[in-house]
N, C-alpha and C. Protein backbone atom coordinates (compact mmCIF):
# COMPACT_ATOMS: atom_id res chain seq x y z
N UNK A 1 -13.24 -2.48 7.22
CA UNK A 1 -12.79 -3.20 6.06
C UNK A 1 -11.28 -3.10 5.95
N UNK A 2 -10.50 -4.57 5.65
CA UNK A 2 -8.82 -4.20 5.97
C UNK A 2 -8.82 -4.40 3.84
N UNK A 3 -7.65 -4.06 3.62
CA UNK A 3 -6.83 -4.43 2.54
C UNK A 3 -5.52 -4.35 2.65
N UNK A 4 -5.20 -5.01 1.55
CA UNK A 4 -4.32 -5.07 1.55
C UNK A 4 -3.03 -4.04 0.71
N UNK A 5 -2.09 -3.49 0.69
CA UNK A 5 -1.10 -2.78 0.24
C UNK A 5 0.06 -3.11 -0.20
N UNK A 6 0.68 -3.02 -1.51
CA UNK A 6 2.06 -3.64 -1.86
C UNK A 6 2.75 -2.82 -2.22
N UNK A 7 3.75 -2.84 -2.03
CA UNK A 7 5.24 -1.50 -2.77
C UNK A 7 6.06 -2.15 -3.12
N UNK A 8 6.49 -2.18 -4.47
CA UNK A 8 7.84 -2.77 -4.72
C UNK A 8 8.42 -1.94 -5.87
N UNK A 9 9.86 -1.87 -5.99
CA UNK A 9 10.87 -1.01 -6.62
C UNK A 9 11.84 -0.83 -6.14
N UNK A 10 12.74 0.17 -6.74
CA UNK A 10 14.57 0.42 -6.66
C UNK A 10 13.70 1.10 -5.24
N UNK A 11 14.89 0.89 -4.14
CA UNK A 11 14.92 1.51 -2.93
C UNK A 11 15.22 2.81 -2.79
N UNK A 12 14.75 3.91 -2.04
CA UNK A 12 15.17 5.29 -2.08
C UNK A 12 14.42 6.26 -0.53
N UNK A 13 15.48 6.80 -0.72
CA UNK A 13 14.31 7.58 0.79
C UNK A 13 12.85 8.23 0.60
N UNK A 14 12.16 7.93 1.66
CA UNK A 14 11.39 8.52 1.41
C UNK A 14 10.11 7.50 1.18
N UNK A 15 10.14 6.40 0.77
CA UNK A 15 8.82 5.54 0.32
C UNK A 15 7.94 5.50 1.61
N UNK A 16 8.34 4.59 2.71
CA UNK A 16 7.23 4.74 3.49
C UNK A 16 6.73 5.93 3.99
N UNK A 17 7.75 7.12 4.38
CA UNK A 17 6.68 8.38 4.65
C UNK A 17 5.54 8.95 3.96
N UNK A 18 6.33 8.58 2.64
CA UNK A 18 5.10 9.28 1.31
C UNK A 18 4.04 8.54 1.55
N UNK A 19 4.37 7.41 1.94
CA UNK A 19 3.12 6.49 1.73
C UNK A 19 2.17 6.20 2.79
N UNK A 20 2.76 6.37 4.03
CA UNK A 20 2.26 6.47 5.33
C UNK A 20 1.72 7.76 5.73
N UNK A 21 1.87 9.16 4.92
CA UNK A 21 1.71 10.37 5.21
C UNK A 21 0.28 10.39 4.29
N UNK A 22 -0.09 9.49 2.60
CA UNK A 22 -0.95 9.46 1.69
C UNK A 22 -1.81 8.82 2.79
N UNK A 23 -1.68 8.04 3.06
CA UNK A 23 -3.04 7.13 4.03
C UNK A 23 -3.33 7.89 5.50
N UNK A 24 -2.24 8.49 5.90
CA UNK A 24 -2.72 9.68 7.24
C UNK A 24 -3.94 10.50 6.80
N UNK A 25 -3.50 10.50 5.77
CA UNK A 25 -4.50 12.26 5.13
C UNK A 25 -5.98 11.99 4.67
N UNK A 26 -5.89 10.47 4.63
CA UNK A 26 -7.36 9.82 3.99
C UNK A 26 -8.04 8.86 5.28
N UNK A 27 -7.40 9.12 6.14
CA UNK A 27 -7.79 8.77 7.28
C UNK A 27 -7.78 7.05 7.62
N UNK A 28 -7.33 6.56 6.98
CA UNK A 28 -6.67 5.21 6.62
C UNK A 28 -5.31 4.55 7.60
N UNK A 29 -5.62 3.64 8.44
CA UNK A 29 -4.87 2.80 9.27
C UNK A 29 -4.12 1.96 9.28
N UNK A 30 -2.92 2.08 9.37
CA UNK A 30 -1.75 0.87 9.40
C UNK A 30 -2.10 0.05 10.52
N UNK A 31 -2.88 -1.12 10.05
CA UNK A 31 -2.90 -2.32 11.00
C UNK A 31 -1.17 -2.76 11.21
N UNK A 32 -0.77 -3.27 10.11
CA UNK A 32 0.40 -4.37 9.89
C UNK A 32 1.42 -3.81 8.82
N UNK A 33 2.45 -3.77 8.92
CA UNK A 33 3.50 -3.63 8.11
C UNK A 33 4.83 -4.29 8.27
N UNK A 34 5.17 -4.57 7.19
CA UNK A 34 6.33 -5.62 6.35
C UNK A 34 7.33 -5.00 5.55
N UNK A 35 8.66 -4.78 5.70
CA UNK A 35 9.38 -4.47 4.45
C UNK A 35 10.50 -4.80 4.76
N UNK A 36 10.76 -5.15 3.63
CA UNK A 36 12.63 -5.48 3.17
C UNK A 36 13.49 -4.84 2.11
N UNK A 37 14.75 -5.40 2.10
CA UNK A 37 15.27 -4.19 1.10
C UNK A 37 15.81 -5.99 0.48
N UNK A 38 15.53 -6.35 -1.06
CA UNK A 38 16.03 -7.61 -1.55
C UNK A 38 16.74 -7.82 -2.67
N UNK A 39 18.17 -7.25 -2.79
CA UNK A 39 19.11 -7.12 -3.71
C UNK A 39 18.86 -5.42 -4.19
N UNK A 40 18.94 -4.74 -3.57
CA UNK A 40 18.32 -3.47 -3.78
C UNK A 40 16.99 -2.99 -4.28
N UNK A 41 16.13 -3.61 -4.13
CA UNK A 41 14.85 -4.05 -4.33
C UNK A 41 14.25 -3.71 -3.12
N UNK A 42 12.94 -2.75 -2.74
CA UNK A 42 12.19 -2.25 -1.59
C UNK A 42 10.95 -3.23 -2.10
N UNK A 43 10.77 -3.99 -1.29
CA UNK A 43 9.63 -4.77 -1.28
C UNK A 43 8.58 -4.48 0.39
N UNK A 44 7.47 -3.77 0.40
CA UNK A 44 6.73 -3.44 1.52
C UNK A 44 5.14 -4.15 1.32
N UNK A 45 4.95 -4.80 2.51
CA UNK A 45 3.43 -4.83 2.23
C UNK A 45 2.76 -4.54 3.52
N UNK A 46 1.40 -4.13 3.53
CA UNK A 46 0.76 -3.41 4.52
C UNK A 46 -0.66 -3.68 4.72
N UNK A 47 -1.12 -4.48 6.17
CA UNK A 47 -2.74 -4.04 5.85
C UNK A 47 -2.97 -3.25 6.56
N UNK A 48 -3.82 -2.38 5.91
CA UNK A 48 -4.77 -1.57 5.99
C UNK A 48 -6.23 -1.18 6.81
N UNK A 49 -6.56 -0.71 7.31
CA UNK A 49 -8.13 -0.22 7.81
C UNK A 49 -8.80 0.84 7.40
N UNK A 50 -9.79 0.57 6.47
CA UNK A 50 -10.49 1.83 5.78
C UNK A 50 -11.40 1.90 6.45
N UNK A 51 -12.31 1.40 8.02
CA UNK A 51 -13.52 1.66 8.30
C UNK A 51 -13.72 3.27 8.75
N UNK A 52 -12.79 4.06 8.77
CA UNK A 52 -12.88 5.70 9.07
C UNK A 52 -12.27 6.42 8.33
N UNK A 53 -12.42 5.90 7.26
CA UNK A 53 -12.04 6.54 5.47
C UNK A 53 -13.16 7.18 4.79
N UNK A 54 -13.51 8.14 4.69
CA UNK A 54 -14.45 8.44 3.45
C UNK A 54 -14.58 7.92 1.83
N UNK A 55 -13.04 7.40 1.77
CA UNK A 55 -12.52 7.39 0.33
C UNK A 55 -12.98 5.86 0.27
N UNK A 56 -13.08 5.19 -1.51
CA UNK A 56 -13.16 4.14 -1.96
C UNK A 56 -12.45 3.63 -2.36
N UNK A 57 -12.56 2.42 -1.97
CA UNK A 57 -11.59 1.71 -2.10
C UNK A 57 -10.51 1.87 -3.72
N UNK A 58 -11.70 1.46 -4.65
CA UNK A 58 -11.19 2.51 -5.95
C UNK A 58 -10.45 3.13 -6.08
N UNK A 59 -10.92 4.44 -5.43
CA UNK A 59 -10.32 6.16 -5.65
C UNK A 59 -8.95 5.55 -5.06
N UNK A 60 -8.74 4.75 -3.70
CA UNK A 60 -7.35 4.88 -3.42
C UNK A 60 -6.99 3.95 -4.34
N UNK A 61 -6.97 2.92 -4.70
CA UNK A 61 -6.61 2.50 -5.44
C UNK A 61 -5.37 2.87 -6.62
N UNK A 62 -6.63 4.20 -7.17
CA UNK A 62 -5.77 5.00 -8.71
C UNK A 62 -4.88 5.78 -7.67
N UNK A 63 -5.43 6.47 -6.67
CA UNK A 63 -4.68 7.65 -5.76
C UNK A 63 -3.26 7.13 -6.10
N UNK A 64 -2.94 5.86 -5.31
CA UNK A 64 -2.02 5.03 -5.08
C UNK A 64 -0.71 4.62 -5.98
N UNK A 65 -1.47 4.14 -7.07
CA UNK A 65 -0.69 3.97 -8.39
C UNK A 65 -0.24 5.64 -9.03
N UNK A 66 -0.83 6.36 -8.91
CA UNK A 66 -0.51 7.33 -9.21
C UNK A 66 1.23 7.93 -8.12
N UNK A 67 0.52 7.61 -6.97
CA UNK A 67 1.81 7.72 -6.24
C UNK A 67 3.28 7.05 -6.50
N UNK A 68 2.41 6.15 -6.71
CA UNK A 68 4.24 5.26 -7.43
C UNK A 68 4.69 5.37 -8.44
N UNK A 69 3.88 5.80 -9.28
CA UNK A 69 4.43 6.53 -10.59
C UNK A 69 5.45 7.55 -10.20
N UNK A 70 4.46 8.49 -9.21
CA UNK A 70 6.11 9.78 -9.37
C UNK A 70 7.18 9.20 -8.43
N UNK A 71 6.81 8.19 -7.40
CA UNK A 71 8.23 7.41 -7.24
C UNK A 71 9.08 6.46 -7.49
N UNK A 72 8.51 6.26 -8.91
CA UNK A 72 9.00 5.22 -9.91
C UNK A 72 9.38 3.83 -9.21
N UNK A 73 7.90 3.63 -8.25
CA UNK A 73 7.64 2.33 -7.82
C UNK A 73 6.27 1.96 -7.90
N UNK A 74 5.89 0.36 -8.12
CA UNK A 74 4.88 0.39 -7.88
C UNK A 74 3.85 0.05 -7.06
N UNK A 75 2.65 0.23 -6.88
CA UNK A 75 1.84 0.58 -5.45
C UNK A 75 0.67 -0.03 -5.50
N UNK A 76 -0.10 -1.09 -5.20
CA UNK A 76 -1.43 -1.94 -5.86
C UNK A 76 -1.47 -1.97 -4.27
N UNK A 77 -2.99 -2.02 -4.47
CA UNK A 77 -4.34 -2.15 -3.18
C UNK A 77 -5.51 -3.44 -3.18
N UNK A 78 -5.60 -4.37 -2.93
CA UNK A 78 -6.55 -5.10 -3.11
C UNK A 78 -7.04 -5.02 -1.93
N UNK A 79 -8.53 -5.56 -1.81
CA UNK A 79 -9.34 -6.43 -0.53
C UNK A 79 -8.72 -7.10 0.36
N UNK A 80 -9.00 -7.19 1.19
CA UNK A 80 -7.89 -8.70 1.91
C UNK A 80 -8.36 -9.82 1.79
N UNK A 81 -10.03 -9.99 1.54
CA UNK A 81 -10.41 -11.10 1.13
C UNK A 81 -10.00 -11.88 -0.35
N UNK A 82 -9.85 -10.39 -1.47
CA UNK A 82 -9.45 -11.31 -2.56
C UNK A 82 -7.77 -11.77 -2.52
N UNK A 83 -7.35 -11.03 -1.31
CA UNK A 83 -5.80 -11.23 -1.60
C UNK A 83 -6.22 -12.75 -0.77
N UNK A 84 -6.23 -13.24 0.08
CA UNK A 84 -6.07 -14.09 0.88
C UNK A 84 -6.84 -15.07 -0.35
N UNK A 85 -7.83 -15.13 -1.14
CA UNK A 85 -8.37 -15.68 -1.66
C UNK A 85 -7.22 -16.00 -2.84
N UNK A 86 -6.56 -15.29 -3.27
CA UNK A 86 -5.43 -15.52 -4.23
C UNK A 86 -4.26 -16.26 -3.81
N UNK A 87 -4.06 -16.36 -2.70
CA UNK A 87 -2.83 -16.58 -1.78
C UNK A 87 -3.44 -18.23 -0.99
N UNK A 88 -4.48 -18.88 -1.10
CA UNK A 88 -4.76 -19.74 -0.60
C UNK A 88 -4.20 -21.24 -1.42
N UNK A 89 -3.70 -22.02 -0.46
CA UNK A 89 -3.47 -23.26 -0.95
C UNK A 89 -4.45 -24.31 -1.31
């Protein structure tokens, strides 16, 4: 199952490790990754592979947002089906 991953906020060191080190530990796969830096603005997006995850989609979900809270960015997880489903012309 892929999803999808978004990060956006003030730029600072440190975002993708935190965030790439949170999904190491849950056993969670960087298919694809994207980021820019846009007027000082960190904009990242990422899909994902949860098929050798224990965790739900859910749980990462809050995990997630919780993470961007203490890096005073924020961090949303959808499906890839509903993202692509949102994103369709």
């Amino acid at each position: 199952m892929n999803a999808i991953i978004t990060v956006v906020g003030s730029d600072k060191v440190g975002i993708i490790a935190k965030v790439s080190a949170f999904l190491a530990e849950r056993n969670i796969n960087i298919e694809d990754i994207s980021q820019t830096i846009l007027s000082g603005n960190f904009v990242m997006m990422m899909m994902v592979d949860f098929s050798s995850s224990a965790s739900a989609l859910e749980t990462i979900k809050k995990e997630l947002a919780g993470l961007g809270e203490s890096m005073n960015v924020s961090i949303n997880l959808m499906h890839e089906k509903v993202f692509s489903a949102m994103h369709r012309i």
